[in-house]
PDB file of N, CA and C in Angstrom:
ATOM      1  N   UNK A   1      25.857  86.245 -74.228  1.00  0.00           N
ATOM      2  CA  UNK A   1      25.638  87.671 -74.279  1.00  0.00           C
ATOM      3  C   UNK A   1      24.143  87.960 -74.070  1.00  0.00           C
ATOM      4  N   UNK A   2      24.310  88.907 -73.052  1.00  0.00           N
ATOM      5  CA  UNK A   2      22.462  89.381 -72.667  1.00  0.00           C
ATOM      6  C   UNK A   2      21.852  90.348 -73.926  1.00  0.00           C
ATOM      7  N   UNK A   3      20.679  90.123 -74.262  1.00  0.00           N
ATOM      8  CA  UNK A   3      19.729  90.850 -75.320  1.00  0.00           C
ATOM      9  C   UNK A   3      19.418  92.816 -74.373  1.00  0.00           C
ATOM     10  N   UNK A   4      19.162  93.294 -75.264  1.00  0.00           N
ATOM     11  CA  UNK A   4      19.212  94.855 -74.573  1.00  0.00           C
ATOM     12  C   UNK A   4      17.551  94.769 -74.842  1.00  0.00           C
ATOM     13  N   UNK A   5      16.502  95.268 -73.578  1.00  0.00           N
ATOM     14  CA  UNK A   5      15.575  96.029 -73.850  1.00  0.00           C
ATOM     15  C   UNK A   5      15.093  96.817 -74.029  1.00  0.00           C
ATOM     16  N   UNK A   6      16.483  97.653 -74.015  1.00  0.00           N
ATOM     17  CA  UNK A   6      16.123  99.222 -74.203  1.00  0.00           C
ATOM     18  C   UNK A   6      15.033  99.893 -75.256  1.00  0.00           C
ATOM     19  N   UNK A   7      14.747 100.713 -75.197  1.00  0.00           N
ATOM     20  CA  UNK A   7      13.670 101.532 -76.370  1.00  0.00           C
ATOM     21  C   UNK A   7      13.868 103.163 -75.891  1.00  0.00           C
ATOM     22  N   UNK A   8      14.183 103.645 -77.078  1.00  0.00           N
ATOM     23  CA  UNK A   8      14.301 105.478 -77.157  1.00  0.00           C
ATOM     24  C   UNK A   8      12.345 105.649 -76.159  1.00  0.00           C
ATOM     25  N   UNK A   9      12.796 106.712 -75.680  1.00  0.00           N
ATOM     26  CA  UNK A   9      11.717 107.313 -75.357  1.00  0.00           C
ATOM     27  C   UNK A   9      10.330 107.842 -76.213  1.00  0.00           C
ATOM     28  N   UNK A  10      11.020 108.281 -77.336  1.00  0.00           N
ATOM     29  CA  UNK A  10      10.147 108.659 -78.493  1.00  0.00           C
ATOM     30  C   UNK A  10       9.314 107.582 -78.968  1.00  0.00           C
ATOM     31  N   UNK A  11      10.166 106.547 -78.916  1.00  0.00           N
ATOM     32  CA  UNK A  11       9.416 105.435 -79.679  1.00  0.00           C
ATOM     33  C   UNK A  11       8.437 104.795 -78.811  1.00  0.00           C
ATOM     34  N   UNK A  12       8.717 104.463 -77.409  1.00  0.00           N
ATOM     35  CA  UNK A  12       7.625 104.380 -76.469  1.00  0.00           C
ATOM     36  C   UNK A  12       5.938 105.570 -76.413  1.00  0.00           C
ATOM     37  N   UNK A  13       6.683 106.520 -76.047  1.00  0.00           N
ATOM     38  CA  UNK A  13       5.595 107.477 -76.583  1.00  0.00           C
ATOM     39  C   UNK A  13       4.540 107.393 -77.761  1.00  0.00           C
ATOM     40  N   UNK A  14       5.284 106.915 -79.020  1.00  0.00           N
ATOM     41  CA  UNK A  14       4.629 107.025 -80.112  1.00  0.00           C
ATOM     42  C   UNK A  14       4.014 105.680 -80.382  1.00  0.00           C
ATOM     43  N   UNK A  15       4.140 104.667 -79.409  1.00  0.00           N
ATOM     44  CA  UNK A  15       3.306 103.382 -79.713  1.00  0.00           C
ATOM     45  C   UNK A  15       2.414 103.235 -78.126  1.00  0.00           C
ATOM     46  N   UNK A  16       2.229 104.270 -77.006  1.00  0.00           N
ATOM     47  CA  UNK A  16       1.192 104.042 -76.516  1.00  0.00           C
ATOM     48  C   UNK A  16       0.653 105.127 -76.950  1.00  0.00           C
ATOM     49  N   UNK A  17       0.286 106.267 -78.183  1.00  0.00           N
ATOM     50  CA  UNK A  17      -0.310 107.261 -78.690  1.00  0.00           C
ATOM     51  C   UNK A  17      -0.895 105.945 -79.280  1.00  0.00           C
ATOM     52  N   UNK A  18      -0.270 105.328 -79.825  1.00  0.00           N
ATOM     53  CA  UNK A  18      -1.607 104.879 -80.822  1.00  0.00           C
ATOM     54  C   UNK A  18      -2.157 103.847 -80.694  1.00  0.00           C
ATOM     55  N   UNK A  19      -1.906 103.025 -79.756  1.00  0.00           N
ATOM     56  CA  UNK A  19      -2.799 102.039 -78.842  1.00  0.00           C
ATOM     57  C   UNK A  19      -3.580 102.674 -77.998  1.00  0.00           C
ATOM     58  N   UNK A  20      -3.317 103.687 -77.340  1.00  0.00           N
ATOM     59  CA  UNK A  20      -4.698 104.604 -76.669  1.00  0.00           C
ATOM     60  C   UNK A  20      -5.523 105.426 -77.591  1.00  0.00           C
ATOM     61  N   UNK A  21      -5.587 105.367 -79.123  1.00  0.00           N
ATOM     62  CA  UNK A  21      -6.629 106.087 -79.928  1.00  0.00           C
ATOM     63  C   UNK A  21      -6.647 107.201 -78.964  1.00  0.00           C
ATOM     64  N   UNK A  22      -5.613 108.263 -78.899  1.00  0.00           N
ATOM     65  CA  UNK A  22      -5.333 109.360 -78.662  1.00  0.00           C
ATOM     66  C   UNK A  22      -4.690 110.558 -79.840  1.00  0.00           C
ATOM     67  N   UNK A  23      -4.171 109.428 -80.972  1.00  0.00           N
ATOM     68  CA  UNK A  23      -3.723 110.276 -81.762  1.00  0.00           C
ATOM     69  C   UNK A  23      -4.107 111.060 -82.731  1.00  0.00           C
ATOM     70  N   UNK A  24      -5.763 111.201 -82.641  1.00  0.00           N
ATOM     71  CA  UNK A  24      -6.547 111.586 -83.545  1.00  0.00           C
ATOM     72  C   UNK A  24      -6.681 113.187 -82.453  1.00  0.00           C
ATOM     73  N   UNK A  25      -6.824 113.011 -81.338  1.00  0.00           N
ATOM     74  CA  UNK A  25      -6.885 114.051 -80.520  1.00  0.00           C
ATOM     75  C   UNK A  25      -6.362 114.923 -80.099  1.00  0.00           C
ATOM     76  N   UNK A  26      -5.081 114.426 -80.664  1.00  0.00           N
ATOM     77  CA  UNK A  26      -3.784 115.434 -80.509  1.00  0.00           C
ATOM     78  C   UNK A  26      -3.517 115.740 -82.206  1.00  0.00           C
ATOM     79  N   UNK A  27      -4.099 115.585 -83.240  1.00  0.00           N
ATOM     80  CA  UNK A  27      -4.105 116.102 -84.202  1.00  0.00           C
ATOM     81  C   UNK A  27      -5.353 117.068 -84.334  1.00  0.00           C
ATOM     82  N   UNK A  28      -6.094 116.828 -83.803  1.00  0.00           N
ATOM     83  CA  UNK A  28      -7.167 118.538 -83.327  1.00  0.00           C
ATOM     84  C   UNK A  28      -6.860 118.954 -82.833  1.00  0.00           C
ATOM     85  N   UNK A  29      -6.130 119.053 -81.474  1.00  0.00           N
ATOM     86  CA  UNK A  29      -5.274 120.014 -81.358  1.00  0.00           C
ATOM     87  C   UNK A  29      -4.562 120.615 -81.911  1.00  0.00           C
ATOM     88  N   UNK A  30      -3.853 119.931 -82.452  1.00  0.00           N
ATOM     89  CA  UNK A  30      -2.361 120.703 -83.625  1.00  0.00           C
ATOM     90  C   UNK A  30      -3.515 121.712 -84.225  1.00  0.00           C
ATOM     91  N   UNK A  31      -4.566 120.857 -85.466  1.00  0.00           N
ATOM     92  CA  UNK A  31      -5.221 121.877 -86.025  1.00  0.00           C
ATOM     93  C   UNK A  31      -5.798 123.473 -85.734  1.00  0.00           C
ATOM     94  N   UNK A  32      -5.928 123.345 -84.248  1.00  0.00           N
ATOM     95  CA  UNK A  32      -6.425 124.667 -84.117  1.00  0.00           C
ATOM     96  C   UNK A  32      -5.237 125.417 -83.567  1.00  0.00           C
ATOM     97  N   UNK A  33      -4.216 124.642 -83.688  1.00  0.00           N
ATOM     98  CA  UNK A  33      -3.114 125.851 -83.309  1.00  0.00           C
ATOM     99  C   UNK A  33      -2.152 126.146 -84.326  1.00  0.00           C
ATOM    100  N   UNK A  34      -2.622 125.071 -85.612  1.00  0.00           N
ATOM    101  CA  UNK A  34      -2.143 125.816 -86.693  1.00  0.00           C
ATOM    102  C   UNK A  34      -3.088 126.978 -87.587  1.00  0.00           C
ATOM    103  N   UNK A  35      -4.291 126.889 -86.840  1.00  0.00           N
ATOM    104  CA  UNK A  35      -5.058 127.836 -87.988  1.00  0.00           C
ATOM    105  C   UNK A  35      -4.634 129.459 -87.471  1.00  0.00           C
ATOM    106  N   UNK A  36      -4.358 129.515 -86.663  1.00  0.00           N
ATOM    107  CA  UNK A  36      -4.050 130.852 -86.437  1.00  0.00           C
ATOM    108  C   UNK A  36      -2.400 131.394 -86.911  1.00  0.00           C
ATOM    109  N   UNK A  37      -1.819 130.393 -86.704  1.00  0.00           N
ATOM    110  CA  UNK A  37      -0.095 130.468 -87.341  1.00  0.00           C
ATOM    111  C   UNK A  37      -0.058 130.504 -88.707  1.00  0.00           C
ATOM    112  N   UNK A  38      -0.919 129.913 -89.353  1.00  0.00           N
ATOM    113  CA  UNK A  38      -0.922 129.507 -91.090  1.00  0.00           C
ATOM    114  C   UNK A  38      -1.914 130.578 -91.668  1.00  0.00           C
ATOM    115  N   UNK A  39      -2.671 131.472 -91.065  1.00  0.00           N
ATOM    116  CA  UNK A  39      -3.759 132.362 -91.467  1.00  0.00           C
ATOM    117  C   UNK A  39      -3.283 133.439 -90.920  1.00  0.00           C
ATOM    118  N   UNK A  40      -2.653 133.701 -89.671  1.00  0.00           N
ATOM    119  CA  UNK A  40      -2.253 135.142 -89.394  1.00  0.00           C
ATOM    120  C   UNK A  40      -3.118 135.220 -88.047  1.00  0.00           C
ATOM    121  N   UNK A  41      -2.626 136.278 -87.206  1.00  0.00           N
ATOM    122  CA  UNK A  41      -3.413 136.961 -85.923  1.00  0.00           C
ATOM    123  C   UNK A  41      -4.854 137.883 -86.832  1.00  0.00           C
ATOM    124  N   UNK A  42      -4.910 138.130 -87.341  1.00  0.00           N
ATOM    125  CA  UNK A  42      -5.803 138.920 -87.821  1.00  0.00           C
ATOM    126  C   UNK A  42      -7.133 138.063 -88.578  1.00  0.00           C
ATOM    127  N   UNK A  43      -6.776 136.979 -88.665  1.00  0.00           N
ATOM    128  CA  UNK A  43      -7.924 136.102 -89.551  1.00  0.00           C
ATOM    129  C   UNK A  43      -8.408 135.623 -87.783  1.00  0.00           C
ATOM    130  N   UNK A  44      -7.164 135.240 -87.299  1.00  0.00           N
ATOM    131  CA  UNK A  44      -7.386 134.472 -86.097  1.00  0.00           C
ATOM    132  C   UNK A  44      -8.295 135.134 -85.014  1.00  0.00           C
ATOM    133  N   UNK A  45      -8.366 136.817 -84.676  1.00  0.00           N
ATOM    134  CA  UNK A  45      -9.175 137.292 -84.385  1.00  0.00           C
ATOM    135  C   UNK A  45     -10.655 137.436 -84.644  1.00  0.00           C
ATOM    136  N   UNK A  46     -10.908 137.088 -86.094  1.00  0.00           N
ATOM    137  CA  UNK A  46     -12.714 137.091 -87.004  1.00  0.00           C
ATOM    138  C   UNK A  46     -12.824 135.665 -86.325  1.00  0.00           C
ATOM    139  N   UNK A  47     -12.206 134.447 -85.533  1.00  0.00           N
ATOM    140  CA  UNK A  47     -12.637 133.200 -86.024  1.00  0.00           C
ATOM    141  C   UNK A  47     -13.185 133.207 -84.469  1.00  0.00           C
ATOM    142  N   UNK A  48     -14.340 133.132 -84.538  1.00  0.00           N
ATOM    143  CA  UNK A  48     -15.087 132.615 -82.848  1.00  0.00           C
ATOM    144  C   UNK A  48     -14.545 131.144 -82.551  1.00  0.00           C
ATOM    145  N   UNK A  49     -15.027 130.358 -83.342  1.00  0.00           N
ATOM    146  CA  UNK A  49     -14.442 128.577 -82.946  1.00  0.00           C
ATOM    147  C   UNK A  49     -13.824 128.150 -83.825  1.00  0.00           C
ATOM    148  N   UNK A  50     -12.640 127.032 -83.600  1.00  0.00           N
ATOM    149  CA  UNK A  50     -12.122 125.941 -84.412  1.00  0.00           C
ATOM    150  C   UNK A  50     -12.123 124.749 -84.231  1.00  0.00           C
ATOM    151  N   UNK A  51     -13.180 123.666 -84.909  1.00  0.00           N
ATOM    152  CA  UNK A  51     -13.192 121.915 -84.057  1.00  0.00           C
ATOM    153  C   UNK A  51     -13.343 121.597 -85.347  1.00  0.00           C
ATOM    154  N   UNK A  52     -13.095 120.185 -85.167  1.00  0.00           N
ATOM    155  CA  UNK A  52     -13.069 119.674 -85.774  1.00  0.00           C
ATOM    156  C   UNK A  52     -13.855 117.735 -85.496  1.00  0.00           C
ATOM    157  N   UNK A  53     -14.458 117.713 -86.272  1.00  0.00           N
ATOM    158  CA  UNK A  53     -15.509 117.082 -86.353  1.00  0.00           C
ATOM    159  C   UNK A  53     -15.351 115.611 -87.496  1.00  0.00           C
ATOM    160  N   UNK A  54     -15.032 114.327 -86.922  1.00  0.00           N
ATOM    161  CA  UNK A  54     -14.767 113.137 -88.289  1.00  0.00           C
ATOM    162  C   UNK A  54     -14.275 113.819 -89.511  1.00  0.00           C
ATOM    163  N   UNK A  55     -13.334 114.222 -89.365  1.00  0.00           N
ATOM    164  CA  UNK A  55     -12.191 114.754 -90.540  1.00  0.00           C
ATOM    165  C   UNK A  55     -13.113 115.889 -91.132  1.00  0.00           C
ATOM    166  N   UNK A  56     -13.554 116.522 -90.459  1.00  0.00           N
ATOM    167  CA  UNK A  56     -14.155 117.408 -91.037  1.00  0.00           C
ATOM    168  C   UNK A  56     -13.797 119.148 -90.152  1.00  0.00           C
ATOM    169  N   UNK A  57     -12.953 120.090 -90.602  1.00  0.00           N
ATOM    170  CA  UNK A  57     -12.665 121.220 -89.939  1.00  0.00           C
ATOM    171  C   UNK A  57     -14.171 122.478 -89.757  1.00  0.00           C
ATOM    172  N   UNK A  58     -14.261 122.581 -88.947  1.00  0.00           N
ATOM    173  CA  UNK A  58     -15.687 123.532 -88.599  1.00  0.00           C
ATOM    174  C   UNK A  58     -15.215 125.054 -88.136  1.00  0.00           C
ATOM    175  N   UNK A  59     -15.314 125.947 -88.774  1.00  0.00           N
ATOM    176  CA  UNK A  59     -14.716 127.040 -89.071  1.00  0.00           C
ATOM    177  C   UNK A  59     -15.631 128.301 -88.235  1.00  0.00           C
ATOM    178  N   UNK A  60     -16.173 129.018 -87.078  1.00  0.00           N
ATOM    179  CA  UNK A  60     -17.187 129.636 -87.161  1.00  0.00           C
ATOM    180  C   UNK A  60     -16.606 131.116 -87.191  1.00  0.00           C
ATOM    181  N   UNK A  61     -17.334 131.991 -88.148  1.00  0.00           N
ATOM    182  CA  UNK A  61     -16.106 133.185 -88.505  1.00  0.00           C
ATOM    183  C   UNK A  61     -17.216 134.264 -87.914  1.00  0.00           C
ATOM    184  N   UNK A  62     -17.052 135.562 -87.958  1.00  0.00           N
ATOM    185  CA  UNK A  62     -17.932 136.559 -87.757  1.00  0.00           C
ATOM    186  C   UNK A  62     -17.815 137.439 -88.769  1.00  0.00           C
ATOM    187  N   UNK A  63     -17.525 137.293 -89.370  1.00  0.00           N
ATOM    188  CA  UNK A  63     -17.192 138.323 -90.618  1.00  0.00           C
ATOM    189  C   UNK A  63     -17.751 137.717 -92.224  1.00  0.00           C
ATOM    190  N   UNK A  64     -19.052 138.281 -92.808  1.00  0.00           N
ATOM    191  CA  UNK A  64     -18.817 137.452 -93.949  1.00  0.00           C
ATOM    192  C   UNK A  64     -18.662 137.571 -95.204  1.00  0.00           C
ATOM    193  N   UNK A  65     -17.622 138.668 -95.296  1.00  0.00           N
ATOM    194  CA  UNK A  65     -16.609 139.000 -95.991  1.00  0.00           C
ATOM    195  C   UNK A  65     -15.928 137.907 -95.683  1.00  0.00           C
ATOM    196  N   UNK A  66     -15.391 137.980 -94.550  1.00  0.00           N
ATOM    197  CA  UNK A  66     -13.665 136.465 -94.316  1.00  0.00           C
ATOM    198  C   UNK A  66     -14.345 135.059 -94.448  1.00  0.00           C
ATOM    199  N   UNK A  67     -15.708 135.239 -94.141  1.00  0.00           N
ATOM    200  CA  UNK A  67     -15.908 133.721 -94.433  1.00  0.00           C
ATOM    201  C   UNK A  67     -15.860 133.216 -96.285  1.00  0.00           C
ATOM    202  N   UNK A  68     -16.294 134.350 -97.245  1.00  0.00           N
ATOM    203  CA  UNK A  68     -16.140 134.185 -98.607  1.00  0.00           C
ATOM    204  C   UNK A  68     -14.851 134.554 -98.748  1.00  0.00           C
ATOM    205  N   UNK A  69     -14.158 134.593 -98.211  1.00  0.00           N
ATOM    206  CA  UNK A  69     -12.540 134.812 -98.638  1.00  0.00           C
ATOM    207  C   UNK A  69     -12.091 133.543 -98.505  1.00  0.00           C
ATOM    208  N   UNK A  70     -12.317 132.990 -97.495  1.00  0.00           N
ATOM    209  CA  UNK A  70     -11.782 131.472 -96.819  1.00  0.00           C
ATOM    210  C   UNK A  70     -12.455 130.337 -97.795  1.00  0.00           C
ATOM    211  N   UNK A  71     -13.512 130.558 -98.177  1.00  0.00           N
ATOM    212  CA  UNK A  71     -14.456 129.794 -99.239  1.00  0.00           C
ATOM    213  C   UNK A  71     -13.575 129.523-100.282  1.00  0.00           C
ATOM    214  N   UNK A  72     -13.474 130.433-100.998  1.00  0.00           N
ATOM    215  CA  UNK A  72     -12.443 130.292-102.330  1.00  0.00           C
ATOM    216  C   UNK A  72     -10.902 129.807-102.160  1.00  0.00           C
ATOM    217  N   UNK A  73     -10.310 130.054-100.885  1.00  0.00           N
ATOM    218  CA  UNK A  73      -9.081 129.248-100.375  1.00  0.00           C
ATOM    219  C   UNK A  73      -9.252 128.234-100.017  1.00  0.00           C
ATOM    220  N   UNK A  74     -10.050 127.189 -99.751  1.00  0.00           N
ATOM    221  CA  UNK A  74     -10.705 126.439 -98.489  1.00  0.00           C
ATOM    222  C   UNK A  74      -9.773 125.164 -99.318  1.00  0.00           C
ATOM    223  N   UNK A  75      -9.614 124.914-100.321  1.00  0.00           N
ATOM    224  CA  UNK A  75      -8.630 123.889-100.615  1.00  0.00           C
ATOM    225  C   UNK A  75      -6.990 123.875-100.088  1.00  0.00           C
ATOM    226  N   UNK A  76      -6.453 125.324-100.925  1.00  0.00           N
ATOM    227  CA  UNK A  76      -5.244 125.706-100.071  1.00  0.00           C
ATOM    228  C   UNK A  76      -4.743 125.571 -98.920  1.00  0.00           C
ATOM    229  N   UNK A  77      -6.209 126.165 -98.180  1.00  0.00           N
ATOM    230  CA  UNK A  77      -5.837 125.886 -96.202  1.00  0.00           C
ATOM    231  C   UNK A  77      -5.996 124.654 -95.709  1.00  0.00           C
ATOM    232  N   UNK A  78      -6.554 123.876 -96.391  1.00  0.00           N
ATOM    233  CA  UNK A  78      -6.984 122.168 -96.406  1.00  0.00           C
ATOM    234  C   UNK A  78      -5.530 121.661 -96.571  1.00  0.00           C
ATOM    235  N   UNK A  79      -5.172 122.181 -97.821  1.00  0.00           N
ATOM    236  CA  UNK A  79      -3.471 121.319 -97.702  1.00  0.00           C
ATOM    237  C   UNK A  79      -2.294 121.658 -97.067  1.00  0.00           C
ATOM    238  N   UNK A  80      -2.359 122.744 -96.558  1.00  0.00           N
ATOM    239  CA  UNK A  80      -1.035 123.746 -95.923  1.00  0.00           C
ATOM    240  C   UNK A  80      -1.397 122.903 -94.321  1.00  0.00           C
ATOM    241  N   UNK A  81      -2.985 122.752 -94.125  1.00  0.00           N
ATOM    242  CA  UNK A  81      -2.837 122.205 -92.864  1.00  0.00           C
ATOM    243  C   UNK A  81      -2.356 120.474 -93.179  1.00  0.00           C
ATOM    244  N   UNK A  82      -3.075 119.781 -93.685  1.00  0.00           N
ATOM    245  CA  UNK A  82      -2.299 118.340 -93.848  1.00  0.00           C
ATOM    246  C   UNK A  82      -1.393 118.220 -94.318  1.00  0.00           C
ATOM    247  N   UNK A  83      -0.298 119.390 -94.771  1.00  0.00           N
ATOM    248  CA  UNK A  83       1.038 119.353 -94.932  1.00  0.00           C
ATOM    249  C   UNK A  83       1.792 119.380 -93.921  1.00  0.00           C
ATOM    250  N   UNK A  84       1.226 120.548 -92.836  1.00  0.00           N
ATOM    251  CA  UNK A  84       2.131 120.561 -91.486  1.00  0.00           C
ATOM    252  C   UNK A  84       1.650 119.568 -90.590  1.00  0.00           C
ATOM    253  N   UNK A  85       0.250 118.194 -90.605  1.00  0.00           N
ATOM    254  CA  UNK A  85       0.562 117.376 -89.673  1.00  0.00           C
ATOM    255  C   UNK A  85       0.730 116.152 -90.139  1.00  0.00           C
ATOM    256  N   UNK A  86       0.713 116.307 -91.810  1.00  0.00           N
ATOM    257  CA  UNK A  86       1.998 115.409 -91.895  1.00  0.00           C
ATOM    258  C   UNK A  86       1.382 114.050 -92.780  1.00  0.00           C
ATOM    259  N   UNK A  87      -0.020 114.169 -92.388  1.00  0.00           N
ATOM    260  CA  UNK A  87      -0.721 113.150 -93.508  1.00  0.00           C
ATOM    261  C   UNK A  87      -2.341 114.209 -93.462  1.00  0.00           C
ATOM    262  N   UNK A  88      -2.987 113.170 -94.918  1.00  0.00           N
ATOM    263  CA  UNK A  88      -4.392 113.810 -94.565  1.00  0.00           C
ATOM    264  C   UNK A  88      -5.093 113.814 -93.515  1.00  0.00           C
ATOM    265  N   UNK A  89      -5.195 114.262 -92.733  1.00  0.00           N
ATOM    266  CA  UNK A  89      -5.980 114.556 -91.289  1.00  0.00           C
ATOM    267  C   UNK A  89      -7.504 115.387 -91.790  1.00  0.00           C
ATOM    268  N   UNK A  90      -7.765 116.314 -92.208  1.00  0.00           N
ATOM    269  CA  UNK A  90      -8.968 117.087 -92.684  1.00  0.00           C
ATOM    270  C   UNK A  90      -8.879 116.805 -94.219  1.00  0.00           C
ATOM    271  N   UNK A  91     -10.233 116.368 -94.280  1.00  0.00           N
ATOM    272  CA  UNK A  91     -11.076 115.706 -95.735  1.00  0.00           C
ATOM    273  C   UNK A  91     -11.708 116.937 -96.223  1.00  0.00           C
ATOM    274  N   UNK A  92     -12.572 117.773 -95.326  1.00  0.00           N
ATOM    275  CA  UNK A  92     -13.128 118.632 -95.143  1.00  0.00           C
ATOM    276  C   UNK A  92     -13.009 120.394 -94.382  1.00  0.00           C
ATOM    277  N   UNK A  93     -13.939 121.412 -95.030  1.00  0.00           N
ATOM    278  CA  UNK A  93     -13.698 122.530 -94.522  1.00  0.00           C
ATOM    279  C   UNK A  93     -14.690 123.127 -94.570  1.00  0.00           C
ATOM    280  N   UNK A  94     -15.733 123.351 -93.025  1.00  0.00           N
ATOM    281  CA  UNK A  94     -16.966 124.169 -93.587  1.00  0.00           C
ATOM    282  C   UNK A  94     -17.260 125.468 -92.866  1.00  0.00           C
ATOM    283  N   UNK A  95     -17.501 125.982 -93.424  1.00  0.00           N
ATOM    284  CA  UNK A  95     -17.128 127.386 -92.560  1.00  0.00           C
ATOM    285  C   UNK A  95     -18.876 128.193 -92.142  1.00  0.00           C
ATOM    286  N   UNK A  96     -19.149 128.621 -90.738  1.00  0.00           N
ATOM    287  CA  UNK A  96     -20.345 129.049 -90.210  1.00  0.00           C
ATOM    288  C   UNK A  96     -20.426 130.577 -89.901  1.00  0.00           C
TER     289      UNK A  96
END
């Protein structure tokens, strides 16, 4: 009896993500497309940039009213985001 080499597609995918050290890059991505889904269109409008920097989220707001609003949440939005990608990804949250 012949051996099968088959492999799901997913699973291919998900083991050259992480032999190409790509998967850190596609989790900054996610991040900035969850900050506007998890904060609202309206926070998402005050925010000029979102990067992220060695586990560190870089926030630049125009408002600084919303930036001391985000200050005192800055744990909350820290975990709502490494909840939706699923492990700790952001250590950090500093807002400009």
């Amino acid at each position: 009896m012949r051996k099968s080499n088959t492999q799901k597609l997913s699973e291919i995918l998900r083991e050259y993500i992480k032999e190409s050290n790509i998967e850190s890059k596609l989790d900054e991505v996610e991040v900035k497309r969850l900050w506007e889904e998890l904060l609202g269109p309206s926070i998402g409008k005050l925010t000029k940039k979102v990067y992220v920097k060695k586990g560190v989220l870089h926030v630049i707001v125009s408002s600084s009213v919303l930036k001391h609003e985000l200050l005192i949440n800055r744990t909350s939005i820290m975990e709502k985001i490494n909840k939706e990608i699923g492990k700790t990804f952001i250590k950090e949250i500093v807002f400009h």
